[in-house]
N, C-alpha and C. Protein backbone atom coordinates (compact mmCIF):
# COMPACT_ATOMS: atom_id res chain seq x y z
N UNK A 1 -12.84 -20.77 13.32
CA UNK A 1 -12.29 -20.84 11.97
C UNK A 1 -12.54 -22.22 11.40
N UNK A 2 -12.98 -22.51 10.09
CA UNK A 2 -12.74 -23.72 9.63
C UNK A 2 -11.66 -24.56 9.84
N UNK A 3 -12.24 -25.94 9.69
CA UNK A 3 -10.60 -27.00 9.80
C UNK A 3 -9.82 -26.82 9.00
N UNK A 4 -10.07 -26.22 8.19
CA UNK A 4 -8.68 -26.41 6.74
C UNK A 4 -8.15 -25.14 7.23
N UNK A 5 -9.05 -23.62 7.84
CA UNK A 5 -7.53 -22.64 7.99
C UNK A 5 -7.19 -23.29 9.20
N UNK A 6 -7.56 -23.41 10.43
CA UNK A 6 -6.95 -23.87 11.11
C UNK A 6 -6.13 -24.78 11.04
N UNK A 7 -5.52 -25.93 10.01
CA UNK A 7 -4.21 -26.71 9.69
C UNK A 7 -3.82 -25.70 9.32
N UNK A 8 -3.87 -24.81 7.91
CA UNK A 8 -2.64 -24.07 7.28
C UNK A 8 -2.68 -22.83 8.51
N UNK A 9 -2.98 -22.50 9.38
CA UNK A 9 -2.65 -21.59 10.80
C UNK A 9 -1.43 -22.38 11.16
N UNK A 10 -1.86 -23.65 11.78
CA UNK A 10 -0.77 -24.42 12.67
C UNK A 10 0.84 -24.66 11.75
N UNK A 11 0.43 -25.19 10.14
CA UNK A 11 1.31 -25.11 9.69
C UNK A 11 2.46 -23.92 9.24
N UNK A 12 1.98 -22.43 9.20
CA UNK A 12 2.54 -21.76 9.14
C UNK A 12 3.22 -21.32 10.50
N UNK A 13 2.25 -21.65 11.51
CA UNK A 13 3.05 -21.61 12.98
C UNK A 13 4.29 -21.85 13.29
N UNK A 14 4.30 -23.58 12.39
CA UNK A 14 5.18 -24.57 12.93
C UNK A 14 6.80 -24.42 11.77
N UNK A 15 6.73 -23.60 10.85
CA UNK A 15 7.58 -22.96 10.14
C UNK A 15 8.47 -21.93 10.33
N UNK A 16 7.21 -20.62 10.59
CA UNK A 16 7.72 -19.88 11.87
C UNK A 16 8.63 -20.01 12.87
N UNK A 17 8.04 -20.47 13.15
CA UNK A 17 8.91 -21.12 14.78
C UNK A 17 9.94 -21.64 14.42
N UNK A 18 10.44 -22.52 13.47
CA UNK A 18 11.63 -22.71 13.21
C UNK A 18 12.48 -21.81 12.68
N UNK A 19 11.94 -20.92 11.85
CA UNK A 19 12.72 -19.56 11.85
C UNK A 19 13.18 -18.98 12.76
N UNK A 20 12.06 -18.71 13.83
CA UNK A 20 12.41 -17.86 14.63
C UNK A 20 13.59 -18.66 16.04
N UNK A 21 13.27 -19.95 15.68
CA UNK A 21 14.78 -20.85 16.86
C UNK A 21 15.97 -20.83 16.18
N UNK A 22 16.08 -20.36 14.94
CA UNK A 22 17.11 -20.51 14.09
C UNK A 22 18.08 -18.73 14.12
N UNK A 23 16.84 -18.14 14.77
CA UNK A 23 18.06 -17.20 14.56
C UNK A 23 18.24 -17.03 16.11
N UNK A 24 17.46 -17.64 16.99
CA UNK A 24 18.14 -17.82 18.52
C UNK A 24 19.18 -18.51 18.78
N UNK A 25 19.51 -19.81 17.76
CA UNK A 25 20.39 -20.61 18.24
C UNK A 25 22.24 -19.81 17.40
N UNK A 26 21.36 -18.82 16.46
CA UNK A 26 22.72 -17.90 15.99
C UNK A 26 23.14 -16.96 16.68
N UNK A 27 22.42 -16.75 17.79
CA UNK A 27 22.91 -15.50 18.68
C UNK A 27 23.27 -15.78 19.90
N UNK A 28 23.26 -17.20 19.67
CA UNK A 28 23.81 -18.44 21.17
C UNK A 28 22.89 -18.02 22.40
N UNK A 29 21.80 -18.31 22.19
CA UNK A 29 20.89 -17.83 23.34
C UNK A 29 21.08 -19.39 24.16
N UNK A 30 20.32 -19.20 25.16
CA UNK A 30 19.84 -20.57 25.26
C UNK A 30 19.06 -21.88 24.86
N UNK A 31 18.13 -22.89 25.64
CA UNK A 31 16.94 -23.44 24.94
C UNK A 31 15.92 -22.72 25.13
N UNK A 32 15.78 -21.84 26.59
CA UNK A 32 14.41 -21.15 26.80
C UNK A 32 14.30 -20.10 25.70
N UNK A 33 15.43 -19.33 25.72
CA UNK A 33 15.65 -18.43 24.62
C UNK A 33 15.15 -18.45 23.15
N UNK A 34 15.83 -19.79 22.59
CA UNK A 34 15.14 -20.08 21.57
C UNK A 34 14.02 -20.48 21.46
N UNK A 35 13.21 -21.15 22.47
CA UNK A 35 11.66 -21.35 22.89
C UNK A 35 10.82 -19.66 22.28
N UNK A 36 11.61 -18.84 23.15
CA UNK A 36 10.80 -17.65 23.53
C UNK A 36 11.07 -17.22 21.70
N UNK A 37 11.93 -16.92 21.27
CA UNK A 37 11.80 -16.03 19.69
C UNK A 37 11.36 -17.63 18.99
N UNK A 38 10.78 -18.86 19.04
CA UNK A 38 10.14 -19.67 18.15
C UNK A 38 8.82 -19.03 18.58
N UNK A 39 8.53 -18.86 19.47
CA UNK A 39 7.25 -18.94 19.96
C UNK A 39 6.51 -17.30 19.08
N UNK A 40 7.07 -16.72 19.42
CA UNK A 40 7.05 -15.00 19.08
C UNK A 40 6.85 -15.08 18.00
N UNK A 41 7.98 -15.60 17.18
CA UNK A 41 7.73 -15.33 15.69
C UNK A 41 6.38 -16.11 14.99
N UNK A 42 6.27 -17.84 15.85
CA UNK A 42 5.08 -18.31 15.06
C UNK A 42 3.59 -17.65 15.65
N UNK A 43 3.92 -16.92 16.87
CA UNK A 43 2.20 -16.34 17.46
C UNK A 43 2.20 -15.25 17.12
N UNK A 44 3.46 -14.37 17.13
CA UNK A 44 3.28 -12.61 17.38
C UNK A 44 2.23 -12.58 16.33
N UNK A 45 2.06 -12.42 15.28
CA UNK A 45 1.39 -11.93 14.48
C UNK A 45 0.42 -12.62 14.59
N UNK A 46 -0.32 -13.52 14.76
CA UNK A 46 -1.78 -13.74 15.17
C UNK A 46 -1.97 -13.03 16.44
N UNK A 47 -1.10 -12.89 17.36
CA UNK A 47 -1.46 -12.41 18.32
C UNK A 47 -1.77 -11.10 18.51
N UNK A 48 -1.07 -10.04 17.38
CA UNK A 48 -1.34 -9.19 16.85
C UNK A 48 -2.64 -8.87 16.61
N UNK A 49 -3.14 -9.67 15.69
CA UNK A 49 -4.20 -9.78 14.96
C UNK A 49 -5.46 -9.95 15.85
N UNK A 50 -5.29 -10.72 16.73
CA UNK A 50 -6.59 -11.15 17.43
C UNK A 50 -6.62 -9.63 18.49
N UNK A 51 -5.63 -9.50 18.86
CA UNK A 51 -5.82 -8.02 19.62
C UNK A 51 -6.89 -7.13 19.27
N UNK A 52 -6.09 -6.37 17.88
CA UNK A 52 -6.42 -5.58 16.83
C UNK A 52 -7.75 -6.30 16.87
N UNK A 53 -8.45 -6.89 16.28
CA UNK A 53 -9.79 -7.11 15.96
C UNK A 53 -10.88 -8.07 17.19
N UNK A 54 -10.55 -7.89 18.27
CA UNK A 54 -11.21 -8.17 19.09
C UNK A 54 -11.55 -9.31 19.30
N UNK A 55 -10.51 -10.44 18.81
CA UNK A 55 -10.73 -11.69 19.00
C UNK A 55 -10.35 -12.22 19.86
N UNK A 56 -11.09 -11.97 21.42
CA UNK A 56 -10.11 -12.39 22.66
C UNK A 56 -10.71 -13.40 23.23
N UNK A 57 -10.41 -14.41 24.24
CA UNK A 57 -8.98 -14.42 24.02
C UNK A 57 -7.94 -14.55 22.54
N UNK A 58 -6.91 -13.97 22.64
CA UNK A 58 -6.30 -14.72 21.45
C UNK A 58 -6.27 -15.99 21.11
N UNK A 59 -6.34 -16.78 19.91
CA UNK A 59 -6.02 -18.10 19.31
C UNK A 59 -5.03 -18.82 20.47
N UNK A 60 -4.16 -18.33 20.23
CA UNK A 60 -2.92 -18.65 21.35
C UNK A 60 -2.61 -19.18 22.61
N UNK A 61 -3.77 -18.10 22.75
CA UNK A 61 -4.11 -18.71 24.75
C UNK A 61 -5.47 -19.07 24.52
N UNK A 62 -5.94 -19.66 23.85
CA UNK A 62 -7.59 -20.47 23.74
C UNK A 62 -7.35 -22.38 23.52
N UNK A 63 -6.25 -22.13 22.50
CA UNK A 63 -6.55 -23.56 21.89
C UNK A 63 -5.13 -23.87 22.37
N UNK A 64 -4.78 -25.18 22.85
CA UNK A 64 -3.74 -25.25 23.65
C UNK A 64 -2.37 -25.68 22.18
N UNK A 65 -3.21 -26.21 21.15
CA UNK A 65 -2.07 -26.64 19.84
C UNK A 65 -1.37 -25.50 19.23
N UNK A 66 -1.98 -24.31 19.94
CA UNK A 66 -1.14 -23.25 19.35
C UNK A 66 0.02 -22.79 20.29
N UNK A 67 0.05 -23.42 21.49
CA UNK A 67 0.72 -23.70 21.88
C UNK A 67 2.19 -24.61 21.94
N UNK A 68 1.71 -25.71 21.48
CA UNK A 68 2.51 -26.94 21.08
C UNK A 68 3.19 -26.88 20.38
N UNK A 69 2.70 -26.22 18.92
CA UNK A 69 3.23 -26.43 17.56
C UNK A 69 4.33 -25.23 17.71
N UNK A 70 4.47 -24.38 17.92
CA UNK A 70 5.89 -23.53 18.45
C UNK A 70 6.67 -24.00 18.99
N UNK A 71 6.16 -24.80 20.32
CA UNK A 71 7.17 -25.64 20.72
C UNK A 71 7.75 -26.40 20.49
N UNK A 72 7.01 -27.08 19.76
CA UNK A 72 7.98 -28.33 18.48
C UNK A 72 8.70 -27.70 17.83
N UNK A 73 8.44 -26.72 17.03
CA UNK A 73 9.04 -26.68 16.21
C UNK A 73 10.52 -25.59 16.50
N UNK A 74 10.26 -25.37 17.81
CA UNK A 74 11.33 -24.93 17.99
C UNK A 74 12.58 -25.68 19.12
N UNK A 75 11.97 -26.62 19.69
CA UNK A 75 12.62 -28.11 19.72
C UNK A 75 13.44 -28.41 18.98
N UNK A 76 12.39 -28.80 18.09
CA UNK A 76 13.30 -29.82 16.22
C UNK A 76 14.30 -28.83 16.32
N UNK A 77 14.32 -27.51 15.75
CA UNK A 77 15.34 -27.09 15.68
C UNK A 77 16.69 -26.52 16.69
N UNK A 78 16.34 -26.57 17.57
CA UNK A 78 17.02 -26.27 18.88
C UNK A 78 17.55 -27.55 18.71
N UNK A 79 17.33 -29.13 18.47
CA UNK A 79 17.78 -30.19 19.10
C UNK A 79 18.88 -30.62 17.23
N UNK A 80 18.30 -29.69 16.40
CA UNK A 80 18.81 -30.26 15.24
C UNK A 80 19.54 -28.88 14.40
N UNK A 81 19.97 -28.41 14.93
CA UNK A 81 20.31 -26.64 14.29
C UNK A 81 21.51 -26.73 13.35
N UNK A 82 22.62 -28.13 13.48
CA UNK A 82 23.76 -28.57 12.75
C UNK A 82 23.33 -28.24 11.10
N UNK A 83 22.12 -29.39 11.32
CA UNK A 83 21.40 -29.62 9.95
C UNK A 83 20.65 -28.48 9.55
N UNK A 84 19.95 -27.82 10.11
CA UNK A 84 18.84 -27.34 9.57
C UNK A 84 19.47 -25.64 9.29
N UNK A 85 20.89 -25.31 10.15
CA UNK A 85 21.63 -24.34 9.68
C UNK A 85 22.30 -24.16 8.03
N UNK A 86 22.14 -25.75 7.55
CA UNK A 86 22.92 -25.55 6.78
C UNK A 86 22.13 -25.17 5.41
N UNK A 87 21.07 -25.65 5.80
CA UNK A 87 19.83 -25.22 4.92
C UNK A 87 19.39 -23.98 4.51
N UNK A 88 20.15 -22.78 4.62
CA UNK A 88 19.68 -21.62 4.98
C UNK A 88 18.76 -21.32 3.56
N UNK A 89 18.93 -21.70 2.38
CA UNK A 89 18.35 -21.05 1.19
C UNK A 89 16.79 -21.60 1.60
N UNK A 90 16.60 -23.32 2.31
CA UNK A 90 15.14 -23.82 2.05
C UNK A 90 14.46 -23.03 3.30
N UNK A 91 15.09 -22.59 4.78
CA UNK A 91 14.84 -22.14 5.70
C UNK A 91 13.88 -20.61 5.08
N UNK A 92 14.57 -20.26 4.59
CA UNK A 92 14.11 -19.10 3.38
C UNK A 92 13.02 -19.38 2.53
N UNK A 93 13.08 -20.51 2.15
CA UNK A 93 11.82 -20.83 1.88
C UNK A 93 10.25 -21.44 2.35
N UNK A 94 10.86 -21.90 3.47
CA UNK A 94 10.00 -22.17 4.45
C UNK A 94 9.30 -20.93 4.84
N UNK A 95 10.30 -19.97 5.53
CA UNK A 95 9.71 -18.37 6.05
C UNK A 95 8.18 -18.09 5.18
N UNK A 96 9.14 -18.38 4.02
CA UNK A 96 8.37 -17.77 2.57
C UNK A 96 6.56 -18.40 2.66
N UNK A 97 6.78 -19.81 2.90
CA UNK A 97 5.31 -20.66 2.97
C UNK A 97 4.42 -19.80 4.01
N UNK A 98 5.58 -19.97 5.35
CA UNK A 98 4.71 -19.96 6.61
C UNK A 98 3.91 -18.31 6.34
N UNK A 99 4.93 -17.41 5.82
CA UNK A 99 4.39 -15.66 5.04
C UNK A 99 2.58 -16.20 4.39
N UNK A 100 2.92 -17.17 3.48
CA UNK A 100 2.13 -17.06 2.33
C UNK A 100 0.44 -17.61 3.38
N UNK A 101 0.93 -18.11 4.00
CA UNK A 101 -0.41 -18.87 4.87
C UNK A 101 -0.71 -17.93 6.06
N UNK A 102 -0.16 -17.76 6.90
CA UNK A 102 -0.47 -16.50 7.54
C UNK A 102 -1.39 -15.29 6.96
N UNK A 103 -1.14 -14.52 5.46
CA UNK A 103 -1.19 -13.17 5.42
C UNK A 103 -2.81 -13.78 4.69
N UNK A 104 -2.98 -15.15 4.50
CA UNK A 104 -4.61 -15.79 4.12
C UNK A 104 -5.52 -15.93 5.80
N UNK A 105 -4.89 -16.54 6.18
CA UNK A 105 -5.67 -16.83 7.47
C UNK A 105 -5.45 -15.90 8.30
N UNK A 106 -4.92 -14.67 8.36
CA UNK A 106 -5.53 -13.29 9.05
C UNK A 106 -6.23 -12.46 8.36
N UNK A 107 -5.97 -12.33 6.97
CA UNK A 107 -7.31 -11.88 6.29
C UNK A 107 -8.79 -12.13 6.54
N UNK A 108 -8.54 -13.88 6.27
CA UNK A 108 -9.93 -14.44 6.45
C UNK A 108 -10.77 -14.21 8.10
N UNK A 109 -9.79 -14.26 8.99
CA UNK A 109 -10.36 -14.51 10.07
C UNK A 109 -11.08 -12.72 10.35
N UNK A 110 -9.77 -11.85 9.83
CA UNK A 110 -10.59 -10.53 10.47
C UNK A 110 -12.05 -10.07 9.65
N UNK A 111 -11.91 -10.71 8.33
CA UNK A 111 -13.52 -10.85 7.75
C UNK A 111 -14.48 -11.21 8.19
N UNK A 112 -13.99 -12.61 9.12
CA UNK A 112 -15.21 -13.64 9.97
C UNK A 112 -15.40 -11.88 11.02
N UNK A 113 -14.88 -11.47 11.58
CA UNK A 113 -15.03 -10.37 12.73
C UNK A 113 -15.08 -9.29 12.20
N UNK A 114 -16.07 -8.77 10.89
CA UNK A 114 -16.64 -7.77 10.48
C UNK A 114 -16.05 -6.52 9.70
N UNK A 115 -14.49 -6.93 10.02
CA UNK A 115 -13.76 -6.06 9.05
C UNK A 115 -13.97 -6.06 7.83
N UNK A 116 -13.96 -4.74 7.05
CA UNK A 116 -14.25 -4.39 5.46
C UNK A 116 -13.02 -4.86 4.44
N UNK A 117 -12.65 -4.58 4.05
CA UNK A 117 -11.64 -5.55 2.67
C UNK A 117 -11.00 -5.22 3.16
N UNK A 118 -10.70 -3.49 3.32
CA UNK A 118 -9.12 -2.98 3.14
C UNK A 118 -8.72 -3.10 4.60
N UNK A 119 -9.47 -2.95 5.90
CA UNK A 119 -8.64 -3.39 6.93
C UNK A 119 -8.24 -4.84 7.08
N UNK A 120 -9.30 -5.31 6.79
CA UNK A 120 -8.92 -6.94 6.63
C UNK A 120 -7.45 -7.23 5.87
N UNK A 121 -7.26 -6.39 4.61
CA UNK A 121 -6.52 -7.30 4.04
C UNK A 121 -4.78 -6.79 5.00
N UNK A 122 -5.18 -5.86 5.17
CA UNK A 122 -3.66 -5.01 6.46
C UNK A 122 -3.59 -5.69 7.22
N UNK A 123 -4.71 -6.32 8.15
CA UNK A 123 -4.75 -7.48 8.78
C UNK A 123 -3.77 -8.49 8.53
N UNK A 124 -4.15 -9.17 7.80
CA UNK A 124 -3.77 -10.19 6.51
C UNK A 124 -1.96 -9.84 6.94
N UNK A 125 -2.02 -8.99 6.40
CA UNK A 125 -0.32 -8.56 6.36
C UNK A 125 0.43 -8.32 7.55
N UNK A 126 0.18 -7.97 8.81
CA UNK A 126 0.01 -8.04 9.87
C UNK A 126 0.13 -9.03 10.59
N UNK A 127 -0.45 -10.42 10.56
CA UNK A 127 -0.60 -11.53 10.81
C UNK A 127 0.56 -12.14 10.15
N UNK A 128 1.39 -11.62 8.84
CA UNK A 128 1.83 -12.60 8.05
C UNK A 128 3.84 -12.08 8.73
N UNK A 129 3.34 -10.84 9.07
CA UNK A 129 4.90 -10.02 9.35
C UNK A 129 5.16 -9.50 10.76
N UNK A 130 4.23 -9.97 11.69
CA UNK A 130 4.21 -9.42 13.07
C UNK A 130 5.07 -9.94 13.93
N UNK A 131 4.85 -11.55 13.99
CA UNK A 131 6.11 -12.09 14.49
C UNK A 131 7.21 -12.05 14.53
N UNK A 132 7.62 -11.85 12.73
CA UNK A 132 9.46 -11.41 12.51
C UNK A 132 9.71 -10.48 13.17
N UNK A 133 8.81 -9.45 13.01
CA UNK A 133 9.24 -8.04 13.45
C UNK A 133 9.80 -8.08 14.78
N UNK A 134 8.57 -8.94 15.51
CA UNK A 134 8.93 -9.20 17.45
C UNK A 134 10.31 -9.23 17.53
N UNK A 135 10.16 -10.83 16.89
CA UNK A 135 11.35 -11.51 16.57
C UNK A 135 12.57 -10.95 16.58
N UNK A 136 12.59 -9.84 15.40
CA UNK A 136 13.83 -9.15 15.23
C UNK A 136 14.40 -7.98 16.04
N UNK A 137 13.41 -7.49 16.79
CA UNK A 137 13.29 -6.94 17.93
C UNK A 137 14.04 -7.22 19.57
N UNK A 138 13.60 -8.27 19.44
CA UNK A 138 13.99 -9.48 20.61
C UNK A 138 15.50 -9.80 21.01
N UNK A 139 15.96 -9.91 19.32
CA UNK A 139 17.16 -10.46 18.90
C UNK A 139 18.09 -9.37 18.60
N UNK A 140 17.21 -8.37 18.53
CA UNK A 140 18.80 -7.06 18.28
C UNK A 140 18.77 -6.30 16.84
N UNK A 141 18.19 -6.80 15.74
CA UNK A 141 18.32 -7.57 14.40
C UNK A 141 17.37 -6.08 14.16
N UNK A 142 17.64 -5.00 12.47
CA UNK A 142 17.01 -4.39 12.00
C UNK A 142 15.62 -5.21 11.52
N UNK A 143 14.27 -4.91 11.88
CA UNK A 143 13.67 -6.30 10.89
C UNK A 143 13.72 -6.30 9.45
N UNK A 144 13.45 -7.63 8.73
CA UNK A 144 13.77 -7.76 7.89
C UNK A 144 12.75 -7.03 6.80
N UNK A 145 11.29 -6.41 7.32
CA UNK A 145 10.66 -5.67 5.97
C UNK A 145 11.42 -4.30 5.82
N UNK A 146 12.36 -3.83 6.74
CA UNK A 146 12.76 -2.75 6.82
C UNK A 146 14.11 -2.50 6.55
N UNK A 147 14.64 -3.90 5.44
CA UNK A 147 16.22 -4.15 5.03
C UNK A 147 15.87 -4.23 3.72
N UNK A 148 14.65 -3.51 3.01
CA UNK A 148 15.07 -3.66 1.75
C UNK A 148 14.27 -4.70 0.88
N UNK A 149 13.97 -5.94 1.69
CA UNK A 149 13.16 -7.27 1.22
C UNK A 149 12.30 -7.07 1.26
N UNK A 150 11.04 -7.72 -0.08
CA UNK A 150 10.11 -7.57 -0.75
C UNK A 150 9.57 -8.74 0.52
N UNK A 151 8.88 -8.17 0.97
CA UNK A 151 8.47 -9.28 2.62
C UNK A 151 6.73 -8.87 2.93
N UNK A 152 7.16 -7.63 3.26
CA UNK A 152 5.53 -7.18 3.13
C UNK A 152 4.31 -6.95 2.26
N UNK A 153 4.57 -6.90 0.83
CA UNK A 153 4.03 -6.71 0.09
C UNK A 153 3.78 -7.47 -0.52
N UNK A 154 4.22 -8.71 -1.18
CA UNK A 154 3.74 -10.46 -1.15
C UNK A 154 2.65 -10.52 0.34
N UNK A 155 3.11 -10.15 1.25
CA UNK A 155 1.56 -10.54 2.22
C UNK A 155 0.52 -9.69 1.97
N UNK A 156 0.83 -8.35 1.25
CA UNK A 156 -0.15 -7.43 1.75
C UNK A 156 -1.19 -7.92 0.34
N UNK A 157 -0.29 -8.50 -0.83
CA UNK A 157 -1.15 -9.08 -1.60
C UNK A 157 -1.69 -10.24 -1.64
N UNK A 158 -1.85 -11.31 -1.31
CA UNK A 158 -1.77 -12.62 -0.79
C UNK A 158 -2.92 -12.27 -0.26
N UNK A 159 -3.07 -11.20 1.23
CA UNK A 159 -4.45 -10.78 1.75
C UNK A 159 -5.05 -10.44 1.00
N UNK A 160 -5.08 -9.67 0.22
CA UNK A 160 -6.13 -8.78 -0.59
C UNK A 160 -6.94 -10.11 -1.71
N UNK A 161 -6.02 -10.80 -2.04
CA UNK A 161 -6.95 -11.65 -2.89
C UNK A 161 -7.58 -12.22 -2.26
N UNK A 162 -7.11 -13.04 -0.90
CA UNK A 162 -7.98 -13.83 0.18
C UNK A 162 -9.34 -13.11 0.29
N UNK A 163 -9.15 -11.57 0.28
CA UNK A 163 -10.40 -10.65 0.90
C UNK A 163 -11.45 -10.75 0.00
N UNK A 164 -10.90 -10.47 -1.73
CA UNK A 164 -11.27 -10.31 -2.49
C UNK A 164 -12.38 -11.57 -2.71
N UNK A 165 -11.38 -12.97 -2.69
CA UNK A 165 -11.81 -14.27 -2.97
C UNK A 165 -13.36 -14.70 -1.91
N UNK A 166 -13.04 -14.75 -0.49
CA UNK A 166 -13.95 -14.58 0.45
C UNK A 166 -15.51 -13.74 -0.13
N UNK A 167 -14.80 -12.16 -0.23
CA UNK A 167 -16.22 -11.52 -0.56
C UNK A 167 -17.15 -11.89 -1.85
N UNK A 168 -16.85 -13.03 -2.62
CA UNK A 168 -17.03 -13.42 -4.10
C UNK A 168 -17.56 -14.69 -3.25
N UNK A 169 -17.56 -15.31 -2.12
CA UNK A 169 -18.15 -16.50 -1.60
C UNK A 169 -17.66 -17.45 -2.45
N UNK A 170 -16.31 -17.42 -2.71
CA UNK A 170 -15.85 -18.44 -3.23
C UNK A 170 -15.81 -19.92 -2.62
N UNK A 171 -15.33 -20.86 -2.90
CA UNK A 171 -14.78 -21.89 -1.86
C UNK A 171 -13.44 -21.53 -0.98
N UNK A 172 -13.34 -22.00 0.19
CA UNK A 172 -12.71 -21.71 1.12
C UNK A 172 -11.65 -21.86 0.88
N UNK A 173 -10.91 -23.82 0.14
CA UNK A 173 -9.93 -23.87 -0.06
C UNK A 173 -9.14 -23.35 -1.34
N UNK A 174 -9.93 -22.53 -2.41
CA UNK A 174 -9.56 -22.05 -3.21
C UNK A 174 -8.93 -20.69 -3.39
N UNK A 175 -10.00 -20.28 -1.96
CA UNK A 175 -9.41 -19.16 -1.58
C UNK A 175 -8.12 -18.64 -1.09
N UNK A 176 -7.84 -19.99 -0.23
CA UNK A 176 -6.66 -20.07 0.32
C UNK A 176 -5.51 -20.07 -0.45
N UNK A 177 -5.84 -21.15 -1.42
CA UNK A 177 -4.60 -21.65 -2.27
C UNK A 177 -4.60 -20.52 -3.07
N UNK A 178 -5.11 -19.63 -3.55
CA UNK A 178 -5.36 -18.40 -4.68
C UNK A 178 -3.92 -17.30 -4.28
N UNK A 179 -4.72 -16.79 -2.75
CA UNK A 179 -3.58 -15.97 -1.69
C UNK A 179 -2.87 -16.24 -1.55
N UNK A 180 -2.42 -17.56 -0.66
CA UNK A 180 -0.90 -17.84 -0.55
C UNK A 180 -0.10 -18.50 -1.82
N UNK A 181 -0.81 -18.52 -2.84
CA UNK A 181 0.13 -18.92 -3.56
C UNK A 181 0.47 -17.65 -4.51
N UNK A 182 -0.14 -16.78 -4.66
CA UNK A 182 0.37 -15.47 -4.94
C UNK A 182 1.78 -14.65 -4.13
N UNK A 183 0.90 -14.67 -2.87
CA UNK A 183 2.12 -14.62 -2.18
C UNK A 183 3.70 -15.39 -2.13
N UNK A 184 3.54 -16.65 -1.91
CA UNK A 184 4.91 -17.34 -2.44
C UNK A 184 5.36 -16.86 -3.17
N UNK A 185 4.70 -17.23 -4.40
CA UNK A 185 5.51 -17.25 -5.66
C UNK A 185 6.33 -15.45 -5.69
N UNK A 186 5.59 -14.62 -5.41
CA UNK A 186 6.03 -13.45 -5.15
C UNK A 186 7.10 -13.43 -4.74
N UNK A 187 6.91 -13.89 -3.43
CA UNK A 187 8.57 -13.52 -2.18
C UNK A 187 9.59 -14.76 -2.69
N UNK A 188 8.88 -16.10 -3.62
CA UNK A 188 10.66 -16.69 -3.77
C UNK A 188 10.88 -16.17 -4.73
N UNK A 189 10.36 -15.99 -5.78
CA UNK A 189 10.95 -15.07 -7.11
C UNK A 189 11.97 -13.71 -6.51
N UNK A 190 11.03 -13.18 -5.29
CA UNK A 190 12.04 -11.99 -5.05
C UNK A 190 13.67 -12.43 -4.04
N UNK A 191 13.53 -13.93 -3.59
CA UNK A 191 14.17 -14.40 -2.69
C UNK A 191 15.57 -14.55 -4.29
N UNK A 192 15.28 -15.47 -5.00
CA UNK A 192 15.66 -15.92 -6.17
C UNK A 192 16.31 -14.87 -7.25
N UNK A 193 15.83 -13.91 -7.39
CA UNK A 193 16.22 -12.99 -8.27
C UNK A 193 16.63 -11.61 -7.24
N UNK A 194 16.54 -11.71 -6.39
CA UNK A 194 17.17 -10.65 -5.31
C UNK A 194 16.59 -9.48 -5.67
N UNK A 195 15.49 -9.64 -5.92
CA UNK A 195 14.89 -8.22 -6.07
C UNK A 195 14.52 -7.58 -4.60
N UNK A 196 14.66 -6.09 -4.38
CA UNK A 196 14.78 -5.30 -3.65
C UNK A 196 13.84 -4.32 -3.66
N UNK A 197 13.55 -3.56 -2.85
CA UNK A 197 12.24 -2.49 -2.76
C UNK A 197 13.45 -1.25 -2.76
N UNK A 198 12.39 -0.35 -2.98
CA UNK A 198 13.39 1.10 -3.21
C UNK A 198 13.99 1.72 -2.21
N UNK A 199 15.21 2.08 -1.78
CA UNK A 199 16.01 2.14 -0.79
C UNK A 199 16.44 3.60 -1.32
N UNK A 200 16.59 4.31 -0.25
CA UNK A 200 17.08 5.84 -0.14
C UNK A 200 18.64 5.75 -0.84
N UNK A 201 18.77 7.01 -1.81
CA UNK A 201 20.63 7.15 -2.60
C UNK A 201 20.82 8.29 -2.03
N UNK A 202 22.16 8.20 -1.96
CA UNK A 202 22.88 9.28 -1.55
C UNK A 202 23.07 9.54 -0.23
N UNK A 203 23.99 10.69 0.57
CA UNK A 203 23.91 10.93 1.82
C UNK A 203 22.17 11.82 2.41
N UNK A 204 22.29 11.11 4.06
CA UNK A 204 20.93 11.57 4.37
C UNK A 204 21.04 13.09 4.40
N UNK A 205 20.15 13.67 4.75
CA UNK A 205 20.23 15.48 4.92
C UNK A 205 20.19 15.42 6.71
N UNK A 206 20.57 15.77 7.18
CA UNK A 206 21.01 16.32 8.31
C UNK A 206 20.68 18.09 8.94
């Protein structure tokens, strides 16, 4: 992968991962504990991804910083959770970044590995929501694309422009910034205005 996705990879990693120690240190796990759902949430979904498209080894277990940067960042927050609990609206927004960079740099990468737009850009989305899911899994927790929050669909678009942008041989970093910033702006507007995806009325049928 280029140097520039590979920073916004690590950086969405290292966001991740604090998400994902943040809701370990709410369910009073331990430190390994919170290690294990930082780690999950900032790899699952690349790890996902590299599966799915035959990129083995995974990122994960190739380059040892993809390693690291989970671990930091689920350190920092394991060693600082007073503070960084109290933050919950920017924590939310963080999620939101680490979403917006992810659902670009699994797009792009499953393009580099021959995928056509539309798997690529599922990819994309995949990469951007795989981890939480682990994550929420791990932890007990309904996941969160499946509570209603506009979560997946800010990634699933975010990819598609990445795909779009790429197949136009655009510039790389334009590409990037195009996707994830679609994406953001998407999921904090929906973070912000509490907008909701369409949820079943009435009693179920039985």
């Amino acid at each position: 992968m280029p140097s520039t996705l590979v920073t916004l990879d690590l950086v969405g990693i290292f966001v991740f991962a604090m998400s994902g120690a943040l809701v370990g240190v709410r369910k009073e796990v331990d430190v390994f504990g919170v290690l294990v759902l930082a780690g999950t949430t900032g790899l699952g979904g690349g790890f996902l991804r590299d599966v799915l498209i035959d990129a083995t080894p995974p990122a994960a277990l190739a380059d040892w910083r993809y390693l690291l940067v989970p671990a930091a960042g689920g350190l920092v927050t394991f060693a600082f959770h007073p503070v960084i609990g109290r933050l919950e609206r920017s924590i939310n927004v963080l999620d939101a970044f680490g979403l917006s960079l992810f659902c670009v740099t699994g797009a792009t990468k499953a393009l580099e590995y021959g995928l056509g737009p539309v798997p690529a850009a599922l990819m994309g989305m995949v990469t951007g929501i795989g981890g939480g899911m682990v994550r929420d899994v791990l932890a007990g927790r309904l996941p969160v694309i499946f509570r209603g929050e506009l979560y997946a669909t800010p990634a699933l678009a975010g990819a598609a422009i990445a795909v779009v942008g790429t197949r136009a041989d655009l510039p790389v970093l334009a590409v990037a910034l195009a996707g994830a910033g679609v994406c953001l702006v998407w999921r904090l507007l929906a973070i912000w205005r509490g907008w909701q995806a369409p949820m079943p009325t009435g009693p179920a049928s039985v």
